[in-house]
N, C-alpha and C. Protein backbone atom coordinates (compact mmCIF):
# COMPACT_ATOMS: atom_id res chain seq x y z
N UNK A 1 73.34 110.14 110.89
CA UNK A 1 74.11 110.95 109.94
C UNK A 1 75.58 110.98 110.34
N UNK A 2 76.35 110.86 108.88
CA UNK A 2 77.52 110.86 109.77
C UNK A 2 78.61 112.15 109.43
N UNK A 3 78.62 112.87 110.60
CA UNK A 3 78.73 114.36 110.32
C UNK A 3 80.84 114.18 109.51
N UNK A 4 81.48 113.26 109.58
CA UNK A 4 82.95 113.09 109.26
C UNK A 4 82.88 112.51 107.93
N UNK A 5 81.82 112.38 107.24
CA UNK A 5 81.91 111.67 105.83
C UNK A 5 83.23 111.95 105.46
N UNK A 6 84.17 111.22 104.20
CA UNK A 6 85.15 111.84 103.55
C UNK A 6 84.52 112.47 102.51
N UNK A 7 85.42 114.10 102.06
CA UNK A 7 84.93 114.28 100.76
C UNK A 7 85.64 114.29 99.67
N UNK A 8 86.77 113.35 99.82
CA UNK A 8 87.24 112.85 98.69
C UNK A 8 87.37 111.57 98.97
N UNK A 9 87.76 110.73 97.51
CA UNK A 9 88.09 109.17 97.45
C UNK A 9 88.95 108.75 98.99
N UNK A 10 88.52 107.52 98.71
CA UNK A 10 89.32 107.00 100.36
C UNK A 10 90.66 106.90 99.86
N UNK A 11 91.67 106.86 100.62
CA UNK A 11 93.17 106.76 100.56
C UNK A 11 93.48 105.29 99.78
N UNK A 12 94.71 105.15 98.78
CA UNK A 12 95.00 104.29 98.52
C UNK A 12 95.83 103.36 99.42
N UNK A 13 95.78 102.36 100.37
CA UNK A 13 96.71 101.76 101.51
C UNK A 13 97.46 100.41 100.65
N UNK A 14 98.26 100.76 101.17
CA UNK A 14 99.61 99.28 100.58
C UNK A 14 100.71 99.53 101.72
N UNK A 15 99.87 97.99 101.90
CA UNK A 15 101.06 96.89 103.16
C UNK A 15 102.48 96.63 102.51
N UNK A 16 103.76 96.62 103.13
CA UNK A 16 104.94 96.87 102.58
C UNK A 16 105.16 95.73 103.87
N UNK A 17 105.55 94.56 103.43
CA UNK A 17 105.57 93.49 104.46
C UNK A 17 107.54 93.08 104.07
N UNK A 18 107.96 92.47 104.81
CA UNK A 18 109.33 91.63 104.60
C UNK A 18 110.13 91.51 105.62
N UNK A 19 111.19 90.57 106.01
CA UNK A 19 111.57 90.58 106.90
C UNK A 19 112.42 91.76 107.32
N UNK A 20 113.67 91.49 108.85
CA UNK A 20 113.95 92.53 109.46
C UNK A 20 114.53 93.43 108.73
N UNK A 21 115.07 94.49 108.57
CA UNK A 21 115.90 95.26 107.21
C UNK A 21 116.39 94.66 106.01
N UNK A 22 114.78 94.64 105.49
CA UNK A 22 114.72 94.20 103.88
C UNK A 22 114.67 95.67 103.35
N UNK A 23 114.34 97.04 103.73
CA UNK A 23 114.31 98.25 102.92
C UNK A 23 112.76 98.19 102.53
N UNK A 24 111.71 98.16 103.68
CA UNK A 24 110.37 98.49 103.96
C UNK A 24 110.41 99.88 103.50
N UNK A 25 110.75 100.71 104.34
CA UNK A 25 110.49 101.81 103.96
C UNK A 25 111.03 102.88 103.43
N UNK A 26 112.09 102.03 102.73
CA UNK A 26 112.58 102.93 101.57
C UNK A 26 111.83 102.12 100.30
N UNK A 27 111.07 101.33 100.15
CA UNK A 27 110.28 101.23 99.41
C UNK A 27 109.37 102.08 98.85
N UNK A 28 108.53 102.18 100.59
CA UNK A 28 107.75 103.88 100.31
C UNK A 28 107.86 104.66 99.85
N UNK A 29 109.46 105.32 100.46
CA UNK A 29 109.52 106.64 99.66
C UNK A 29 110.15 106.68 98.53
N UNK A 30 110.39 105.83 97.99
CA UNK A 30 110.86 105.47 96.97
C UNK A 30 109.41 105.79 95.71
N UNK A 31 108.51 104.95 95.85
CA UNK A 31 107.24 104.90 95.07
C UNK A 31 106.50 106.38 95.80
N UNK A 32 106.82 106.70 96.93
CA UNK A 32 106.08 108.44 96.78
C UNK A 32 106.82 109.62 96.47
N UNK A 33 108.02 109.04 95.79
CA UNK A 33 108.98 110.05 94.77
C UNK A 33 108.54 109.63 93.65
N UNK A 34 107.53 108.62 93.52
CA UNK A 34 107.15 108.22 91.50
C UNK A 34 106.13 108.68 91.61
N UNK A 35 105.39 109.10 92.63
CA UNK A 35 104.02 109.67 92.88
C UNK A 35 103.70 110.43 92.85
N UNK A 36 104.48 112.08 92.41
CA UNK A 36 104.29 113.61 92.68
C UNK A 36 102.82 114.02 92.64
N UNK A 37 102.76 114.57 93.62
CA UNK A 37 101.31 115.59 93.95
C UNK A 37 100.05 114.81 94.52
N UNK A 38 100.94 113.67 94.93
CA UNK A 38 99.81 113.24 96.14
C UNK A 38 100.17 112.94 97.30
N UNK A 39 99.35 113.10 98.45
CA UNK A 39 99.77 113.44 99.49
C UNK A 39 99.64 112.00 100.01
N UNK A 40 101.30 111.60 100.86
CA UNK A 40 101.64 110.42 101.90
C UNK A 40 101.58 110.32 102.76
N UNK A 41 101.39 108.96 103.75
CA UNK A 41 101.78 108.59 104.79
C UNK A 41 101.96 107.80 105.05
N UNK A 42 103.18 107.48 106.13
CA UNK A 42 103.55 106.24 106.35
C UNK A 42 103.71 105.81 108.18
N UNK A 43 102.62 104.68 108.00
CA UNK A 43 102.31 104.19 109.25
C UNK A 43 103.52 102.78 109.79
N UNK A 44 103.79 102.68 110.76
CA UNK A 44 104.95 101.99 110.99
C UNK A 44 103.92 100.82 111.94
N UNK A 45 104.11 99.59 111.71
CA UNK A 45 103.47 98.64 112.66
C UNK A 45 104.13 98.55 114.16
N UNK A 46 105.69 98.75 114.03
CA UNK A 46 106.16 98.79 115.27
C UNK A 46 105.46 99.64 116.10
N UNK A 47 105.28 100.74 115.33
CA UNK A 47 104.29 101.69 116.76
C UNK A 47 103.17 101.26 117.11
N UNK A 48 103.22 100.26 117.15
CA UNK A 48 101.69 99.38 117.23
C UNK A 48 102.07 98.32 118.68
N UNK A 49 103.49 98.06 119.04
CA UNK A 49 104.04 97.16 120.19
C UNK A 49 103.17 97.66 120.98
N UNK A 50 102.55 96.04 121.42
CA UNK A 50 101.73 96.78 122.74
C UNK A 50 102.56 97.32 123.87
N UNK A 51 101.43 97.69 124.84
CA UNK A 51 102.58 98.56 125.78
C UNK A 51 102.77 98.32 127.52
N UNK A 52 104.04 97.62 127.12
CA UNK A 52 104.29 96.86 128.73
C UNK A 52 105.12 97.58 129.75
N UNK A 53 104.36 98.68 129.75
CA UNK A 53 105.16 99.19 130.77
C UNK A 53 104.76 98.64 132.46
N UNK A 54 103.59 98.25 132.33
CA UNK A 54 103.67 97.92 133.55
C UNK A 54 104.58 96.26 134.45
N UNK A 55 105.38 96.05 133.08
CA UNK A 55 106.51 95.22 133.53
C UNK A 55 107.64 95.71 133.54
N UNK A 56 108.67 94.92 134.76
CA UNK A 56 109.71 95.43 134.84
C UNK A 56 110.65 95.34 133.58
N UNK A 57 111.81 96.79 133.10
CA UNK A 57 112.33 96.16 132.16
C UNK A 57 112.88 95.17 131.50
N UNK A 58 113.28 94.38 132.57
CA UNK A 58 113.77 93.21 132.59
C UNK A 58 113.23 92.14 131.81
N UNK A 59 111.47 92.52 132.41
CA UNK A 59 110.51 91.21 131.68
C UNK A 59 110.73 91.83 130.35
N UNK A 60 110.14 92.79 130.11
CA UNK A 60 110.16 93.49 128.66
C UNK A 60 110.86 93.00 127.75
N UNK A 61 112.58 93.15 128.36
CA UNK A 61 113.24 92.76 127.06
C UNK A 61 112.96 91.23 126.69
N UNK A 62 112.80 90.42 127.74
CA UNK A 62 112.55 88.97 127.30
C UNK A 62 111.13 88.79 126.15
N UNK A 63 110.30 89.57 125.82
CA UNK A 63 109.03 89.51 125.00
C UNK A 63 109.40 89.05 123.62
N UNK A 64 109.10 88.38 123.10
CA UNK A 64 109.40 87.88 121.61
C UNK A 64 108.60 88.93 120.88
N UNK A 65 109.58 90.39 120.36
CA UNK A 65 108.55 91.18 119.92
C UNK A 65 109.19 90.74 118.13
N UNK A 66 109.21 89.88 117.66
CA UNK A 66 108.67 88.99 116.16
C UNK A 66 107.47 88.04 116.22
N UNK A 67 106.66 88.34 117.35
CA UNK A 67 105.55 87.27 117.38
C UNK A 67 104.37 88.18 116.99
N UNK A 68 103.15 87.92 116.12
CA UNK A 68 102.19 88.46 116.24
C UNK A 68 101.83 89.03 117.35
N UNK A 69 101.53 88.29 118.22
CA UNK A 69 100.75 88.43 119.55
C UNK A 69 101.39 90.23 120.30
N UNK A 70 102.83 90.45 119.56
CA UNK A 70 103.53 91.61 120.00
C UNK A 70 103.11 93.15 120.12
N UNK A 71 101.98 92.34 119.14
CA UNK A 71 101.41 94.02 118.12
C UNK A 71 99.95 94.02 118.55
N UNK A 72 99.42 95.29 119.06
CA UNK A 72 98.58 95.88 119.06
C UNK A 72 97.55 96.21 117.58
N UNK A 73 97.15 95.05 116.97
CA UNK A 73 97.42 94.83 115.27
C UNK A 73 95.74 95.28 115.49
N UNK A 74 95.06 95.06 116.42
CA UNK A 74 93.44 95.49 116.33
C UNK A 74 93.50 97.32 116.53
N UNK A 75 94.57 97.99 117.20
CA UNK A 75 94.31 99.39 117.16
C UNK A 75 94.95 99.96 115.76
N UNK A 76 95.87 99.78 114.85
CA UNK A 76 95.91 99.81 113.93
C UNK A 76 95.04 99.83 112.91
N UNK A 77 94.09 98.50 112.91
CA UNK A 77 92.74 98.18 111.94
C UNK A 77 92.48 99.11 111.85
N UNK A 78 91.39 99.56 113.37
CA UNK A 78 90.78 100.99 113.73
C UNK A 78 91.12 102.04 113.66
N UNK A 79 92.66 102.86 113.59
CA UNK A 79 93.27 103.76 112.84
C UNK A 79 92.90 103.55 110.89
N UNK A 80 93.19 102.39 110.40
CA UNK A 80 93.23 102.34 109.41
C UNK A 80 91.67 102.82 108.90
N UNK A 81 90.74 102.44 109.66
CA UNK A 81 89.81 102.19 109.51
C UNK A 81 88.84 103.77 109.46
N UNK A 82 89.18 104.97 110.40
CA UNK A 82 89.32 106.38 110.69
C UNK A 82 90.22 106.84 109.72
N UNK A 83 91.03 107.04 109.36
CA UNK A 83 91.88 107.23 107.86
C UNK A 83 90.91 107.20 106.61
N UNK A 84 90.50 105.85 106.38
CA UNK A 84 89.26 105.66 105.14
C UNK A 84 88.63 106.43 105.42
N UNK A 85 87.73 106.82 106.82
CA UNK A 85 86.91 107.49 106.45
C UNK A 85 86.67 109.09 106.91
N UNK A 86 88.25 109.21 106.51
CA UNK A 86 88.52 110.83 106.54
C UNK A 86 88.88 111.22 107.74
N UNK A 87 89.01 110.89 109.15
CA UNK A 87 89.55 111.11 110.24
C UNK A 87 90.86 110.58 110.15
N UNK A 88 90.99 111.72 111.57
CA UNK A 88 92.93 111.77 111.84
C UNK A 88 93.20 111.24 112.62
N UNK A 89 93.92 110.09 112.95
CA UNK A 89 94.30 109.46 114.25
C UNK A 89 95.58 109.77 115.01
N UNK A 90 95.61 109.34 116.54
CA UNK A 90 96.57 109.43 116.81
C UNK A 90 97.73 108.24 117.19
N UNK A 91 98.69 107.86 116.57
CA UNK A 91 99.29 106.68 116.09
C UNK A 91 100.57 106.70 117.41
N UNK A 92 100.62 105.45 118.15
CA UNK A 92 101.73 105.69 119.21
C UNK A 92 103.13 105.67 118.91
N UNK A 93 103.66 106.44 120.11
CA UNK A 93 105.27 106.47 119.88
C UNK A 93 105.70 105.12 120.75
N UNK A 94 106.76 104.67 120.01
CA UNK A 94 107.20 103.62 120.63
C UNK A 94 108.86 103.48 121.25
N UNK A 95 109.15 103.35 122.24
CA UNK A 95 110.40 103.71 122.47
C UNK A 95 111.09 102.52 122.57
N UNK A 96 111.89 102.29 121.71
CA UNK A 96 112.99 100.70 121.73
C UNK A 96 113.83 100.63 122.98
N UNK A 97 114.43 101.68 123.67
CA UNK A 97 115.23 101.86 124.35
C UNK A 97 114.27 101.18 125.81
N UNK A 98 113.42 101.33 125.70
CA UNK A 98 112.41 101.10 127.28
C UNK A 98 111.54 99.82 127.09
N UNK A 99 111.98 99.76 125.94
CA UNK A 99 110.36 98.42 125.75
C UNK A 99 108.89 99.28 126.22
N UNK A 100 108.45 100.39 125.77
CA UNK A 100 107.06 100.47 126.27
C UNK A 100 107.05 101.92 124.96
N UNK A 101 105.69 102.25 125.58
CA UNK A 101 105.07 103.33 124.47
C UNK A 101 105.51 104.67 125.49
N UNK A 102 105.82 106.12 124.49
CA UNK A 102 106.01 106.97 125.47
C UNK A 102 104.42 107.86 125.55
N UNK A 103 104.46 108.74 126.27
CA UNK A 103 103.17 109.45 126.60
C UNK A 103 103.08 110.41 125.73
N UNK A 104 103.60 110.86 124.39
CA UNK A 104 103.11 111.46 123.36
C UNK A 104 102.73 110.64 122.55
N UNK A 105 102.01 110.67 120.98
CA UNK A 105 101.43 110.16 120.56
C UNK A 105 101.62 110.65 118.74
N UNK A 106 101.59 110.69 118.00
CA UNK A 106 102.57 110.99 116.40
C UNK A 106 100.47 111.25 115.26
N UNK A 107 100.30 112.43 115.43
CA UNK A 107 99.29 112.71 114.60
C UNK A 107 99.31 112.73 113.24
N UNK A 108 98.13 112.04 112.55
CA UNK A 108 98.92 111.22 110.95
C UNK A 108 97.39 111.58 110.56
N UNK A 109 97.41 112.62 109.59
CA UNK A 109 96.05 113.18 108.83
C UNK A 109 95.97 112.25 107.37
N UNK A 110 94.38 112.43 107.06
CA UNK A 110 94.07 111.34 106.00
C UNK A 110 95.11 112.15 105.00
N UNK A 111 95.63 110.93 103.88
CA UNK A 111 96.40 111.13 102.53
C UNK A 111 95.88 110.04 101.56
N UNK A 112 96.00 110.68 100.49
CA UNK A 112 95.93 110.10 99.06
C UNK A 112 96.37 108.34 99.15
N UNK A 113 97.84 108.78 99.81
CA UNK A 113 98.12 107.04 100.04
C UNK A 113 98.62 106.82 100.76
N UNK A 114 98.75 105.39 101.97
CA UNK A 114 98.66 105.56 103.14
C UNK A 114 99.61 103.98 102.93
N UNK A 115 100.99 103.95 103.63
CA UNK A 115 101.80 102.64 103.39
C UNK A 115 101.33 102.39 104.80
N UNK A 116 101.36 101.20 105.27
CA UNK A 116 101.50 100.00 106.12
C UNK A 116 102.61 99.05 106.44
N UNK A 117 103.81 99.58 107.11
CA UNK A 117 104.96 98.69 106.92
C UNK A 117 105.42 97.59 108.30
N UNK A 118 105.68 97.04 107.65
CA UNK A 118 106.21 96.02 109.00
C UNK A 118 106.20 94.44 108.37
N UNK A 119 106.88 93.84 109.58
CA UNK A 119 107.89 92.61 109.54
C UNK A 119 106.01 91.58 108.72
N UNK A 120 105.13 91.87 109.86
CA UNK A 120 104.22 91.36 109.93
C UNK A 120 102.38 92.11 109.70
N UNK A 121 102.69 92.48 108.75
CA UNK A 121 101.20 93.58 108.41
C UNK A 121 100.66 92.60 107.18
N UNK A 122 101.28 91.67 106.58
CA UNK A 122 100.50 90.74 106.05
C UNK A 122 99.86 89.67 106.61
N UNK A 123 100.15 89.59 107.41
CA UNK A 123 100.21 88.20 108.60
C UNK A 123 98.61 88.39 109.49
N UNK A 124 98.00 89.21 109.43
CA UNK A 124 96.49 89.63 109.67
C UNK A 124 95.55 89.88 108.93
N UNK A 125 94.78 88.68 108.66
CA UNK A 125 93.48 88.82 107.96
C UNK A 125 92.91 90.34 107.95
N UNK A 126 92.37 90.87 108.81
CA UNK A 126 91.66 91.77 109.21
C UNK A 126 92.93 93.44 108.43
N UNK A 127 93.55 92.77 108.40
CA UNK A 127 94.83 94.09 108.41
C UNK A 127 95.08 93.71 106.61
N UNK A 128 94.99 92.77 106.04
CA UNK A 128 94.96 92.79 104.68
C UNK A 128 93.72 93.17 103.99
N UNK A 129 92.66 93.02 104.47
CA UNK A 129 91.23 93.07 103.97
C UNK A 129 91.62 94.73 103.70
N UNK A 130 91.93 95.62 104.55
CA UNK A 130 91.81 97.34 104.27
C UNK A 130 92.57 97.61 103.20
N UNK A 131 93.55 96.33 102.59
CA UNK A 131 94.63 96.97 102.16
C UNK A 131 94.53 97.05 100.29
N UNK A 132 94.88 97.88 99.52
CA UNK A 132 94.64 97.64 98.37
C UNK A 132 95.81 97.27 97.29
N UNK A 133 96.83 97.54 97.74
CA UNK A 133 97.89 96.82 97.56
C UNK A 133 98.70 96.04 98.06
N UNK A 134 99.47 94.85 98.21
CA UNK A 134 99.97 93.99 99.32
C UNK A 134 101.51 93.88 98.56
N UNK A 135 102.42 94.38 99.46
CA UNK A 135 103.66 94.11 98.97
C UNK A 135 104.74 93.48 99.97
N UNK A 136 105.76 92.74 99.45
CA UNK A 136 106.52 91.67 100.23
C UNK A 136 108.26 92.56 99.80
N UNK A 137 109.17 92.59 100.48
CA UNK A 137 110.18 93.11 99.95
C UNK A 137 111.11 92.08 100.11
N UNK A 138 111.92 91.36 98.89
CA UNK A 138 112.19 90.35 99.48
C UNK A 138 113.51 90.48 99.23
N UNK A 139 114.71 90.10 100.40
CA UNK A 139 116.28 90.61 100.11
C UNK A 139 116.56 89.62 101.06
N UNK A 140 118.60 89.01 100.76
CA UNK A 140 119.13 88.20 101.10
C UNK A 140 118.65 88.65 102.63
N UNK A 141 119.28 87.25 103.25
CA UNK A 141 119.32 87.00 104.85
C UNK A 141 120.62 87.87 105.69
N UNK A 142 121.63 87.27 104.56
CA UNK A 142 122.94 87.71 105.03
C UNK A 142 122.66 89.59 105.35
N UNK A 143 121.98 90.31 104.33
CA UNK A 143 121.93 91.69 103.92
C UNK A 143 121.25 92.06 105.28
N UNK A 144 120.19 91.83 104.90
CA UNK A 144 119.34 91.65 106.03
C UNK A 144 119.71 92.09 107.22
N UNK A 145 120.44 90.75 107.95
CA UNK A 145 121.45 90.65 109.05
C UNK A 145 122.17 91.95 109.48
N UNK A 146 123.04 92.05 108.48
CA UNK A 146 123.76 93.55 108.24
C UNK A 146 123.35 94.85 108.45
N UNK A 147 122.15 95.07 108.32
CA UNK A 147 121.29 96.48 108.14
C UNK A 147 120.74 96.13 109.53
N UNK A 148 120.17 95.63 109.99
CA UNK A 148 119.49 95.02 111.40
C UNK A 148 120.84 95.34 112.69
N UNK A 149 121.81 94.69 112.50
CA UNK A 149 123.13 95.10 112.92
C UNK A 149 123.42 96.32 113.29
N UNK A 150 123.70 97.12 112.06
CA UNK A 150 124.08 98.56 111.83
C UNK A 150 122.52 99.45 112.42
N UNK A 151 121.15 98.99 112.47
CA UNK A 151 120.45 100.14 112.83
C UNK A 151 120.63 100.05 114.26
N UNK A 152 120.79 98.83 114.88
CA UNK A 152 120.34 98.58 116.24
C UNK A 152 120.89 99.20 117.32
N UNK A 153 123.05 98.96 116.64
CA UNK A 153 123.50 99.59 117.40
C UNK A 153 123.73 100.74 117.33
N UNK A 154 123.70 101.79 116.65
CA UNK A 154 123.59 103.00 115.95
C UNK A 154 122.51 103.59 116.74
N UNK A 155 121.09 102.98 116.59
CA UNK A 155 119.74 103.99 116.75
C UNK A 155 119.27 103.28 117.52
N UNK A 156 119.64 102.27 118.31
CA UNK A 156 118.43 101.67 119.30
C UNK A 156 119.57 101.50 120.86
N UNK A 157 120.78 101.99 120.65
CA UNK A 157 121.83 101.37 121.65
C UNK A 157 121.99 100.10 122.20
N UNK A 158 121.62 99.04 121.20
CA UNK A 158 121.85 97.57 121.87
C UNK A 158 123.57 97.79 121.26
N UNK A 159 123.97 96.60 121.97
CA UNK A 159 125.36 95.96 121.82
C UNK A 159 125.35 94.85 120.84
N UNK A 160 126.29 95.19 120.33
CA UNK A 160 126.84 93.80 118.68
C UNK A 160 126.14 92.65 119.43
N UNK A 161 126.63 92.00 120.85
CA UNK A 161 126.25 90.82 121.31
C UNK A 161 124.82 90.56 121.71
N UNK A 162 123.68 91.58 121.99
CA UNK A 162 122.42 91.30 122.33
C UNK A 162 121.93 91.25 120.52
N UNK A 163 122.89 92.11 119.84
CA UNK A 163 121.93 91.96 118.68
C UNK A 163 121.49 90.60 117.77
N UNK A 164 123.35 89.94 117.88
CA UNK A 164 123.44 88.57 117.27
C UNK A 164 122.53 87.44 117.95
N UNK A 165 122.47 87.60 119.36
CA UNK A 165 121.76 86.82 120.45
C UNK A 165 120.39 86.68 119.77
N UNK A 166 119.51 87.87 119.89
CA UNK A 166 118.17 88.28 119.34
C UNK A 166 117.84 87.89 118.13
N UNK A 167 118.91 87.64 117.08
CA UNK A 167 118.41 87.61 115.69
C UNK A 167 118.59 86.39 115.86
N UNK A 168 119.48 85.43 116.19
CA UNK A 168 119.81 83.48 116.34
C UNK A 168 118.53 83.13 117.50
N UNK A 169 118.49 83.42 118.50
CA UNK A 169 116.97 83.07 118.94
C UNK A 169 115.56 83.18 118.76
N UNK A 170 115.44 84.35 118.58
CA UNK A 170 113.86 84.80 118.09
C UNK A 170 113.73 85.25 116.80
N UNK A 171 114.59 86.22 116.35
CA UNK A 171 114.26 86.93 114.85
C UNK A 171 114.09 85.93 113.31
N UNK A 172 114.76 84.88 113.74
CA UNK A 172 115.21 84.09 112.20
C UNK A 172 114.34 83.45 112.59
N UNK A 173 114.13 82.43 113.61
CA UNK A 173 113.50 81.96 113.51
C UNK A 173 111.69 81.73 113.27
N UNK A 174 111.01 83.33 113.81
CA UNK A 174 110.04 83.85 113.62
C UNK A 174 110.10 84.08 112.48
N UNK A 175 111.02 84.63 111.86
CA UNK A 175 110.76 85.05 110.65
C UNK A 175 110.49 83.71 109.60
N UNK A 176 111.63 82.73 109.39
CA UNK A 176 110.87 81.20 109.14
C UNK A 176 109.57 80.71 109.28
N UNK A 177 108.80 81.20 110.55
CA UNK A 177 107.66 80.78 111.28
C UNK A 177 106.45 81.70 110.41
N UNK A 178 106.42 83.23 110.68
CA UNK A 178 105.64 84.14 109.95
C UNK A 178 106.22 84.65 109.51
N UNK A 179 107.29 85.61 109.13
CA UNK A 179 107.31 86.54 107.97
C UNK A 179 107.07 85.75 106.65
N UNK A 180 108.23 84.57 106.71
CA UNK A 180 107.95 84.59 104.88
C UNK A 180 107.16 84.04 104.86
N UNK A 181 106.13 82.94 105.19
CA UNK A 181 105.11 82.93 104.79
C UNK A 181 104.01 83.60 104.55
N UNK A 182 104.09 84.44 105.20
CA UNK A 182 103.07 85.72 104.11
C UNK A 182 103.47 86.56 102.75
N UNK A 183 104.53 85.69 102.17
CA UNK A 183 105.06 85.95 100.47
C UNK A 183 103.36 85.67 99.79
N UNK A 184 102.72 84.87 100.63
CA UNK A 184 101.86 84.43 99.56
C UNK A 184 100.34 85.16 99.59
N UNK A 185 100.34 86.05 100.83
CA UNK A 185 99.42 87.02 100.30
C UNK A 185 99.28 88.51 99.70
N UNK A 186 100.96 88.19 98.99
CA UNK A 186 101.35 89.43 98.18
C UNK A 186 101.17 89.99 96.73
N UNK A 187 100.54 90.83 96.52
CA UNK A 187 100.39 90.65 95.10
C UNK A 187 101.55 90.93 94.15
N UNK A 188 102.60 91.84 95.07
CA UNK A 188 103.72 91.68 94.48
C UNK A 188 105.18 91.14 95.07
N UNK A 189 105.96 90.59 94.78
CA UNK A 189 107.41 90.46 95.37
C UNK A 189 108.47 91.42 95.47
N UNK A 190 108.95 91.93 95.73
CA UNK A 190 109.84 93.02 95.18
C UNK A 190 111.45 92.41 95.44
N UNK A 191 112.03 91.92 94.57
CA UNK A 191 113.45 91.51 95.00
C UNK A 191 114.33 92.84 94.82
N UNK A 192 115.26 93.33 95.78
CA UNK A 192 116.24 94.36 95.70
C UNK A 192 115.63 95.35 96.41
N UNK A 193 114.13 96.04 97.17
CA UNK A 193 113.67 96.43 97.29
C UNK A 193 113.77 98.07 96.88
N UNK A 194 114.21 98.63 97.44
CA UNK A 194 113.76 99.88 97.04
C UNK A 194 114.50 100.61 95.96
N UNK A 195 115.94 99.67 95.41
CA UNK A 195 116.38 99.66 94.30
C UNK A 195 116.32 99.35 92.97
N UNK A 196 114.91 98.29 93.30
CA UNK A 196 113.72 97.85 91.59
C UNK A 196 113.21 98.99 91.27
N UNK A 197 113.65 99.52 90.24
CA UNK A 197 113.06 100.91 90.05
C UNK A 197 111.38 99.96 89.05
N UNK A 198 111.73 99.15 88.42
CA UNK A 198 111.09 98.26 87.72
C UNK A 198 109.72 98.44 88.44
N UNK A 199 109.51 97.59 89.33
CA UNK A 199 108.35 97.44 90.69
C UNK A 199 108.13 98.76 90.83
N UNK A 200 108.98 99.78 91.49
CA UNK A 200 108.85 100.71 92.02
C UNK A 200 107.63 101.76 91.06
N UNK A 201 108.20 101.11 89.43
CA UNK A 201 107.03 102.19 88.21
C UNK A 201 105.91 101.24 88.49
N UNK A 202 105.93 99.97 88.65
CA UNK A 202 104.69 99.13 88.85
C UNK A 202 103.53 99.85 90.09
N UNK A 203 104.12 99.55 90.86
CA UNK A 203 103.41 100.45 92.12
C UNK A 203 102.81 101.64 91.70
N UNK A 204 103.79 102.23 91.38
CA UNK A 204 103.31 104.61 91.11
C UNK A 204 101.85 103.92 89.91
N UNK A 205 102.28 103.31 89.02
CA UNK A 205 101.02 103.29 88.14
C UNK A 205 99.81 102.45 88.34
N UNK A 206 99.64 101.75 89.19
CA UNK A 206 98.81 100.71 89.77
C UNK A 206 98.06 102.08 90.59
N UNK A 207 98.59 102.92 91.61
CA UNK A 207 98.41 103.23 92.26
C UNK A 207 97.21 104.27 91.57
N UNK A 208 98.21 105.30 90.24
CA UNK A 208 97.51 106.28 89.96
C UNK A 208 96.36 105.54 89.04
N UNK A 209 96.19 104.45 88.61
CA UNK A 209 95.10 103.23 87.93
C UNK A 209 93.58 103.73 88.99
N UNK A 210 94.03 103.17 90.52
CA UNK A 210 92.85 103.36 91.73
C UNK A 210 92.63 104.66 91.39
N UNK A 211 93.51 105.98 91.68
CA UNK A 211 93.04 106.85 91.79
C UNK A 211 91.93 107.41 91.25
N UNK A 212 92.46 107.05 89.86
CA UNK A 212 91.43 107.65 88.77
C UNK A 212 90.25 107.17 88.48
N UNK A 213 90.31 105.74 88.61
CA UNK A 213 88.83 104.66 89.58
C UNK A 213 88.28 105.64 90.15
N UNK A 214 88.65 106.13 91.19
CA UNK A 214 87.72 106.25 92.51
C UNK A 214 87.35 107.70 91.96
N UNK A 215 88.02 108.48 91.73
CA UNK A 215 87.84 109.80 90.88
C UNK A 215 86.72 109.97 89.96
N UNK A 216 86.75 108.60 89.22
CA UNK A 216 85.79 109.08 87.80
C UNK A 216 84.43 108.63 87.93
């Protein structure tokens, strides 16, 4: 018996995939401002970096964290997977500044609809199968660049020069490698991202479509 059944419909989940600051997650809240009166959440894949603390920082920063292999993408599933079925998980904090996870942990209760964002959340079989919507956000390189720029040194304290370094060695080119090729397990594209108000009504009504599925 399973004493945690859910007793309502399972959460609606949509992967919000695109490269580095394409406007992932102003996508979200974008479509859970078209969504009134159902309850969100939004899961970040980065908090998913596995966690190397037991290397020196040094090694750390050298990790190609645009590679699959970066992400802890099987504890996620299993969050996702406790979510469906009405349990609350506890989702890690991830600290950019250290390269590792810190020792608190970010508690994320089941909701109505549940985003999935990151560079690479399409890029896993196992991580698309949960998902019921699959979205790609797709915006210039140059833009891109720019917003990646401006968050890094702002909110992560890298320097202009590690940032340009990082994005010409690993970022573009991963992203060439996996991000955009997972355009093609998207059911939608979103060009402009969280400024298609267009998409953005596509989504809210697709969404409230499931609801009322699972409802009736």
């Amino acid at each position: 018996m399973n004493d945690h059944a859910p007793q309502s419909p399972p959460p609606v989940i949509i992967g919000v995939a695109g490269g580095t600051g394409s406007g992932k997650t102003t996508v979200a809240l974008r479509v859970q401002e078209a969504a009134p009166g159902k309850t969100v959440q939004i899961i970040h894949h980065d908090s998913y970096y596995r966690d190397n603390a037991h290397l020196s920082l040094k090694d750390r920063a050298k990790i190609n964290y645009d590679h699959p292999n970066a992400f802890e993408t099987e504890l996620l599933v299993k969050h996702l997977k406790m979510l469906k079925d009405g349990q609350a998980v506890d989702v890690p904090v991830y600290d950019y500044t250290t390269h590792s996870r810190r020792p608190e942990t970010r508690r994320v209760e089941p909701a109505d609809i549940i985003f999935v964002e990151g560079i690479l959340v399409l890029e896993a079989e196992p991580l698309r199968e949960l998902m019921d919507i699959r979205l790609y956000v797709g915006v210039d390189a140059d833009e891109r660049f720019i917003r990646r720029l401006k968050r890094d040194t702002r909110e992560r304290g890298r320097s202009v020069e590690s940032v340009i370094e990082q994005y010409m060695k690993v970022v573009r080119p991963m992203h060439n490698q996996f991000v955009n090729p997972t355009k093609k397990y998207a059911h939608l594209i979103i060009p402009e991202g969280g400024h298609n108000q267009v998409a953005i009504d596509l989504i809210a009504a697709k969404i409230t479509a499931i609801h009322q599925a699972r409802h009736g």
